[in-house]
Protein backbone atom coordinates (compact mmCIF):
# COMPACT_ATOMS: atom_id res chain seq x y z
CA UNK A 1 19.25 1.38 9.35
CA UNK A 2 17.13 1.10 6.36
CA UNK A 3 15.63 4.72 4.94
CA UNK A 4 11.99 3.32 6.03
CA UNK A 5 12.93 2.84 9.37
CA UNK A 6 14.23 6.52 9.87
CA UNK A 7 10.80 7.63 8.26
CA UNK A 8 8.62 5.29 10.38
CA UNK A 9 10.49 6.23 13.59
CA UNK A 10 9.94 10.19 13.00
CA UNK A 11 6.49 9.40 11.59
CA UNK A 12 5.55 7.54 15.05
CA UNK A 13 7.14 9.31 17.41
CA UNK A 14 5.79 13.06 15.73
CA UNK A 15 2.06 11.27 16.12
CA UNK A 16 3.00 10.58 20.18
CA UNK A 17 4.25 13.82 20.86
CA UNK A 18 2.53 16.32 18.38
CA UNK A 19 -1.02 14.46 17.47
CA UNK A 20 -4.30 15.15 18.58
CA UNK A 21 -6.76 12.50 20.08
CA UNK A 22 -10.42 11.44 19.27
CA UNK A 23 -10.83 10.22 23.21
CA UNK A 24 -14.48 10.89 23.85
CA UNK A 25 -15.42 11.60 20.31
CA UNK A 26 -17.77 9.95 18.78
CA UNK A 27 -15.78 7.37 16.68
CA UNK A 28 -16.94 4.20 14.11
CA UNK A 29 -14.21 1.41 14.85
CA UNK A 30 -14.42 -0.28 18.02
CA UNK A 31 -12.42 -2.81 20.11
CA UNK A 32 -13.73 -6.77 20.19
CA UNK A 33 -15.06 -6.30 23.57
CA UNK A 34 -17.20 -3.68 22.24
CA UNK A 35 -14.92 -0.20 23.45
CA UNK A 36 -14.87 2.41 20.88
CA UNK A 37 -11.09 2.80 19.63
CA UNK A 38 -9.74 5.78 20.30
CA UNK A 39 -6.31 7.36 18.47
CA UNK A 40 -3.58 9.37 18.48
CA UNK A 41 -3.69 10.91 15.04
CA UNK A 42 -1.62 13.57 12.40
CA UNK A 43 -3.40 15.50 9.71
CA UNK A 44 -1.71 15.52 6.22
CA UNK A 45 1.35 12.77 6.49
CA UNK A 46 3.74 12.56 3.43
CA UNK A 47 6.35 10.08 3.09
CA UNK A 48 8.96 9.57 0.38
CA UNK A 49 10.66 6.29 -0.94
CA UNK A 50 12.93 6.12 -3.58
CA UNK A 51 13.08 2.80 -4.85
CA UNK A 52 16.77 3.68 -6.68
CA UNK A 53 17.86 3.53 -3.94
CA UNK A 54 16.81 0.67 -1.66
CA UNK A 55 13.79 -0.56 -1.09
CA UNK A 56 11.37 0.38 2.06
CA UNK A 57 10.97 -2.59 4.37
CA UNK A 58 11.04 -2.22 7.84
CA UNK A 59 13.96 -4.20 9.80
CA UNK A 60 12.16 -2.97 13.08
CA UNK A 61 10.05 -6.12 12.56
CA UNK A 62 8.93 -8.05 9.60
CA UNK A 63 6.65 -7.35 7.15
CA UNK A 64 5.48 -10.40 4.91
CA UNK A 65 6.58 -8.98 1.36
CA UNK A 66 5.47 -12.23 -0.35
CA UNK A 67 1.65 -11.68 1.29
CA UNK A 68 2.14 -7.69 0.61
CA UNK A 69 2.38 -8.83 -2.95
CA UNK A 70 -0.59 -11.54 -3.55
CA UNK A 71 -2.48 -8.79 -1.79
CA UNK A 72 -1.74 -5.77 -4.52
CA UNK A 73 -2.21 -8.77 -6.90
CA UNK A 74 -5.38 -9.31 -5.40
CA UNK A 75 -6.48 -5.76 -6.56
CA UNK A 76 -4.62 -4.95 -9.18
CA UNK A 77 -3.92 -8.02 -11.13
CA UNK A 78 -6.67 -10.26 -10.17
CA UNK A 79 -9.38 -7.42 -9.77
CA UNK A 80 -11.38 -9.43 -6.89
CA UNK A 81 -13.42 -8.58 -4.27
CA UNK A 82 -13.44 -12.01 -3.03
CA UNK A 83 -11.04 -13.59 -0.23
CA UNK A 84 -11.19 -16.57 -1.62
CA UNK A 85 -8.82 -15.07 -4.49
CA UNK A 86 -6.70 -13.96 -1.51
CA UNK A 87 -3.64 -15.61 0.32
CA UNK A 88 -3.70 -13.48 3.74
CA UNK A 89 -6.52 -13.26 6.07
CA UNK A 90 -6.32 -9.65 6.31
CA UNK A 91 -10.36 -9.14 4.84
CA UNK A 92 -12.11 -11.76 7.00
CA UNK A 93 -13.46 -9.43 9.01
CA UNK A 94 -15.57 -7.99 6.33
CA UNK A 95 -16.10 -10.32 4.49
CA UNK A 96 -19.93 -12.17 3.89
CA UNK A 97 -20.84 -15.74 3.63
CA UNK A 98 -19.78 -16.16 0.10
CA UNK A 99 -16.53 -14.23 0.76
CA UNK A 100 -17.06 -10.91 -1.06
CA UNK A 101 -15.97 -7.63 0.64
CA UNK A 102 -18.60 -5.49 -1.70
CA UNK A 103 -17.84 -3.39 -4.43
CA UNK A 104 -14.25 -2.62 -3.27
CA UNK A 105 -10.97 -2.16 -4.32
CA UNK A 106 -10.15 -5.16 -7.22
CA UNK A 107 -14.35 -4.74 -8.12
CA UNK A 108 -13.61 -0.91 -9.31
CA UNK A 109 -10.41 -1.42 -10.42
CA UNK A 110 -11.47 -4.17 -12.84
CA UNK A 111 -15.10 -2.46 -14.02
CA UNK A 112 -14.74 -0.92 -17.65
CA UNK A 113 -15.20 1.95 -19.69
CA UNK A 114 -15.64 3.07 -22.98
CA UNK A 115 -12.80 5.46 -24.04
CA UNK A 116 -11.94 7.01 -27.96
CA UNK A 117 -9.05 3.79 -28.57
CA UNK A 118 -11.61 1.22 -26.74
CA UNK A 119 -12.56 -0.27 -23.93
CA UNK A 120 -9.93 -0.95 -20.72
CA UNK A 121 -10.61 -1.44 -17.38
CA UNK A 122 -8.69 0.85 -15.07
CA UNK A 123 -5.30 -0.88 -14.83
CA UNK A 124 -5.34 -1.63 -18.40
CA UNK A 125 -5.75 1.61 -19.13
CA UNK A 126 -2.86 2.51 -16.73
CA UNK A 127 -0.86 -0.07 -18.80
CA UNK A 128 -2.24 1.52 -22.24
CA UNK A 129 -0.95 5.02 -21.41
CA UNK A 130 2.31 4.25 -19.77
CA UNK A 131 3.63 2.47 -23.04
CA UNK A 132 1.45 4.90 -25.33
CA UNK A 133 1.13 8.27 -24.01
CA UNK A 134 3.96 8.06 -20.99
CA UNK A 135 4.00 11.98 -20.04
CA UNK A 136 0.15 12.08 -19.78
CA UNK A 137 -0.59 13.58 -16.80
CA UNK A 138 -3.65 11.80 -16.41
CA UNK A 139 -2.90 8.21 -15.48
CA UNK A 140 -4.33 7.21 -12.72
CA UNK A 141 -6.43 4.60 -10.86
CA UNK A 142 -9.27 5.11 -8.02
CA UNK A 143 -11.28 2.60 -5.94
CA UNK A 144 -13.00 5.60 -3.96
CA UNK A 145 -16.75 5.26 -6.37
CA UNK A 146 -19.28 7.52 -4.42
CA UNK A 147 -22.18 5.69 -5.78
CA UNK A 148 -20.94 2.24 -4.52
CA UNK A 149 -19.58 3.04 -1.40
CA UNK A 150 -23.20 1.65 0.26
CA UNK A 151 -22.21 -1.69 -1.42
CA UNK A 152 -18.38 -1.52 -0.13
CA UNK A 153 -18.16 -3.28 3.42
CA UNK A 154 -15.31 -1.21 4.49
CA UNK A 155 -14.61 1.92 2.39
CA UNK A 156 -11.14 2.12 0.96
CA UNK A 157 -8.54 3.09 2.92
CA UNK A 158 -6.00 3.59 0.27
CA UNK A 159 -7.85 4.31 -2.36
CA UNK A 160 -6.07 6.83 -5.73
CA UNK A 161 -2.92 6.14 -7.16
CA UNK A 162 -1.05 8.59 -9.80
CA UNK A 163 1.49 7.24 -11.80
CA UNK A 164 4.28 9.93 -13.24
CA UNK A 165 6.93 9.76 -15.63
CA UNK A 166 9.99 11.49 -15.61
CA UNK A 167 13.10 11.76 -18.46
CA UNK A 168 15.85 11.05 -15.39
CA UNK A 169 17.83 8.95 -17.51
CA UNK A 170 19.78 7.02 -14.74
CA UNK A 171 19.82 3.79 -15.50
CA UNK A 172 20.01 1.65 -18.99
CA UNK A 173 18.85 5.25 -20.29
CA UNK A 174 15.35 4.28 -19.35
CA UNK A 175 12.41 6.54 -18.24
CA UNK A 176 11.82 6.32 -14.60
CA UNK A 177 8.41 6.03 -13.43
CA UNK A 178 6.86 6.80 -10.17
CA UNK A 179 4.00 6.84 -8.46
CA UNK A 180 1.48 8.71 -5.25
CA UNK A 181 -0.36 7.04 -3.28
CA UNK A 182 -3.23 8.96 -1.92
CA UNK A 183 -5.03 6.99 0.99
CA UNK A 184 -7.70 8.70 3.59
CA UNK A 185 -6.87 7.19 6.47
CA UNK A 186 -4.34 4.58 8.02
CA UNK A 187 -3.42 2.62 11.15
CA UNK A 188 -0.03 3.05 11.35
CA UNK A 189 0.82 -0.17 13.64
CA UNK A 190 -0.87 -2.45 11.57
CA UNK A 191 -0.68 -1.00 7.78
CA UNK A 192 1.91 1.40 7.50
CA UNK A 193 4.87 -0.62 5.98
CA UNK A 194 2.15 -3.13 4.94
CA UNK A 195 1.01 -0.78 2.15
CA UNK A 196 4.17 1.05 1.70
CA UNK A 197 5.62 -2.46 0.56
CA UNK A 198 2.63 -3.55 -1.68
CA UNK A 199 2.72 -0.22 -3.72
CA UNK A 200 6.24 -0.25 -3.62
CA UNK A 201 5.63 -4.07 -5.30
CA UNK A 202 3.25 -2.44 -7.46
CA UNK A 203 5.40 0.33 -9.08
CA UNK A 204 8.43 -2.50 -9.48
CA UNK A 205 5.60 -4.33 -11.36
CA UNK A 206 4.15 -1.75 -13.42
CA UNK A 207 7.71 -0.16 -14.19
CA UNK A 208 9.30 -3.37 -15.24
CA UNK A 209 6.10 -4.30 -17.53
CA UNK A 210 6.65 -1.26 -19.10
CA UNK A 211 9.99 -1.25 -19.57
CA UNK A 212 10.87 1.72 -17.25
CA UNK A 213 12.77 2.10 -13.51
CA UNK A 214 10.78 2.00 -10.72
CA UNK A 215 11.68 5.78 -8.99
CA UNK A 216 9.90 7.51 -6.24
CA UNK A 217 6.97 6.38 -3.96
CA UNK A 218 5.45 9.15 -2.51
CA UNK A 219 2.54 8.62 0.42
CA UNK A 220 0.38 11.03 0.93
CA UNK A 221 -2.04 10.31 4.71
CA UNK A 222 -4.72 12.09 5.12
CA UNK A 223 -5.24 10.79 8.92
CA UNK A 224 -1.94 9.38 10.32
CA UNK A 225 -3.24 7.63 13.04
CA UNK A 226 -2.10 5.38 15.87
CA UNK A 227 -4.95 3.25 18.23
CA UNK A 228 -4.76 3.92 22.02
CA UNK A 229 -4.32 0.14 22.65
CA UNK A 230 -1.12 0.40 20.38
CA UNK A 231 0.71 3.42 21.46
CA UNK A 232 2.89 1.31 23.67
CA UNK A 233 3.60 -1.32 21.45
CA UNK A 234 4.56 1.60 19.22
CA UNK A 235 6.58 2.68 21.75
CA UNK A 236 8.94 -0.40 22.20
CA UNK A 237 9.08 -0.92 17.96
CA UNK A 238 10.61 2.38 17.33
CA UNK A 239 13.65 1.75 20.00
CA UNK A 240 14.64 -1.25 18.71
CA UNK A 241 17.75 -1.74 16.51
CA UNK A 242 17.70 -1.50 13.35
CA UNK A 243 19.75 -2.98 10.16
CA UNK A 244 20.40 -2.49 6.58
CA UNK A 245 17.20 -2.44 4.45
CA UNK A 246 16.96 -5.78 2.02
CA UNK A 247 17.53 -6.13 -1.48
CA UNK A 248 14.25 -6.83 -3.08
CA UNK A 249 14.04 -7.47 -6.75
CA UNK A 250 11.56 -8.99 -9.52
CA UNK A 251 11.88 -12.13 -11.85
CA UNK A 252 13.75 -9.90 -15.16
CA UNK A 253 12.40 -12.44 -17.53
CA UNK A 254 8.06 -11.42 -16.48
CA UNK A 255 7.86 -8.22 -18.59
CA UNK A 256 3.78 -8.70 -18.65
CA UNK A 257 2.27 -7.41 -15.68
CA UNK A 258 -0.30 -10.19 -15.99
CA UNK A 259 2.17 -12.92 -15.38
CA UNK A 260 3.60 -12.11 -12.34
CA UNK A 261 3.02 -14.21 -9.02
CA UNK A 262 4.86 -14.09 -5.67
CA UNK A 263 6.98 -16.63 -6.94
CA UNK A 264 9.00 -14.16 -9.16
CA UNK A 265 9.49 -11.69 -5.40
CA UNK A 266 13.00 -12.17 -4.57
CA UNK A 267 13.88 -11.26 -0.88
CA UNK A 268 17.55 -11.05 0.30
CA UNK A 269 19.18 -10.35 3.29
CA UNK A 270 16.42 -9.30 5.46
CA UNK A 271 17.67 -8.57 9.00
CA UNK A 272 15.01 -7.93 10.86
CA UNK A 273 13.59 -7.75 14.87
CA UNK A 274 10.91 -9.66 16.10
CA UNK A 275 7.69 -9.85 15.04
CA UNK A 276 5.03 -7.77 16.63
CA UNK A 277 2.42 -10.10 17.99
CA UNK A 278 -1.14 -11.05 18.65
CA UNK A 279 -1.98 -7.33 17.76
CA UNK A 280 -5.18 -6.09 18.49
CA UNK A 281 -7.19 -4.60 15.63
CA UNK A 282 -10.07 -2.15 15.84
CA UNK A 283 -13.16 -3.02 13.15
């Protein structure tokens, strides 16, 4: 059993037996036939990964690593707000005609600022520090811009991420870097090991660009939450057998974080159950 499954197992079955519900609150996402979506939800979720030692893929099911990865490209790499830009079909929903999703995620991550050595957008800046000023305390992205959020269609989920360096010296006698991920609020079914995977990506990225290990993955939740139309697929996911977790590594020859694509993910032996689906998601 892979690490991430014993995490995502606990995780589910502590929001079951321990959560609270919002049945017959007054709630924003509904179901397509027009009933609100109710949950099953856990304040203040934190999860650890550490990437030195395996990576965190589910083997409960499959999650698409290669389409985990255009996404955090998508953001990150690409800085779009457009689906066009975008592999998966994961922003349809809220998207307009001309495909934009608003002032979201790659939109703030790509907008610059003036700063004392110049100008950077926010993941260049990220990129600046770590090979620059690597025990700042201060580098960090956010997507969560109070005075755009009336031009976001969907506010962002996961929305801060902290990068920190530490002198652990375990492998080539290379810094380690790590990162939190801070994100409001999450459906567990559908995005859990979705994000966990594209940050996971992310760090690999950022750490190998930078010459450093990719270390610990820490997720904070705000609201753990699981819909009331999914608690018994949960249910039958988290009994299932499970299997070794996969090796996942990066093309060793991209050391610019610009030049990576999904064809430099390499996925091997990924055991894995079925996959969960024709899931229905609240918007």
């Amino acid at each position: 059993m892979s690490k991430a499954d014993d995490l995502f197992i606990a995780m589910c079955s502590d929001i079951i037996e321990r959560g609270t519900t919002t049945e017959g609150q007054k709630v924003r996402p509904h179901w397509e036939d027009g009933a609100s979506a109710y949950t099953i939800k856990r304040f203040g979720v934190c999860n650890r990964y550490d990437l030195r030692d395996e990576f965190p893929a589910l083997t409960l099911r499959r999650t698409a690593l290669k389409s985990c990865m255009d996404e955090i490209l998508w953001i990150y790499q690409r800085k779009s707000n457009n689906i066009h830009d975008l592999g998966p079909h994961i922003w349809d929903e809220w998207a307009d005609e001309s495909g934009s999703i608003g002032k979201a995620y790659g939109y703030q991550i790509g907008r610059k600022s003036i700063y004392p050595e110049g100008e950077f957008d926010q993941m260049d800046r990220v990129l600046y520090d770590l090979r620059n000023t690597p025990f700042s305390r201060r580098i960090m992205t956010n997507t969560y811009v109070f005075d755009d959020l009336h031009e976001m269609h969907l506010y962002p989920c996961a929305y801060g991420v902290t990068y920190n360096v530490t002198d652990d010296r375990r492998e080539d006698g290379r810094l380690t870097l790590n990162m939190v991920l801070n994100q409001r609020s999450q459906d567990v079914l559908a995005a859990n090991n979705w994000n966990v995977c594209q940050y996971a990506l992310l760090l690999m990225m950022v750490a190998q660009s930078c010459g450093m290990v990719a270390g610990e993955l820490v997720h904070m939740i705000a609201d753990a939450h699981i819909y009331d139309r999914h608690v018994d697929i949960i249910r039958e996911l988290i009994t299932r057998p499970t299997y070794p977790a996969p090796t996942v590594t990066l093309n060793p020859e991209v050391t610019d974080f610009y030049d990576f694509t999904t064809d430099d993910l390499i996925v091997e032996h990924y055991e894995h159950g079925p996959q969960v689906k024709n899931i229905p998601i609240a918007v």
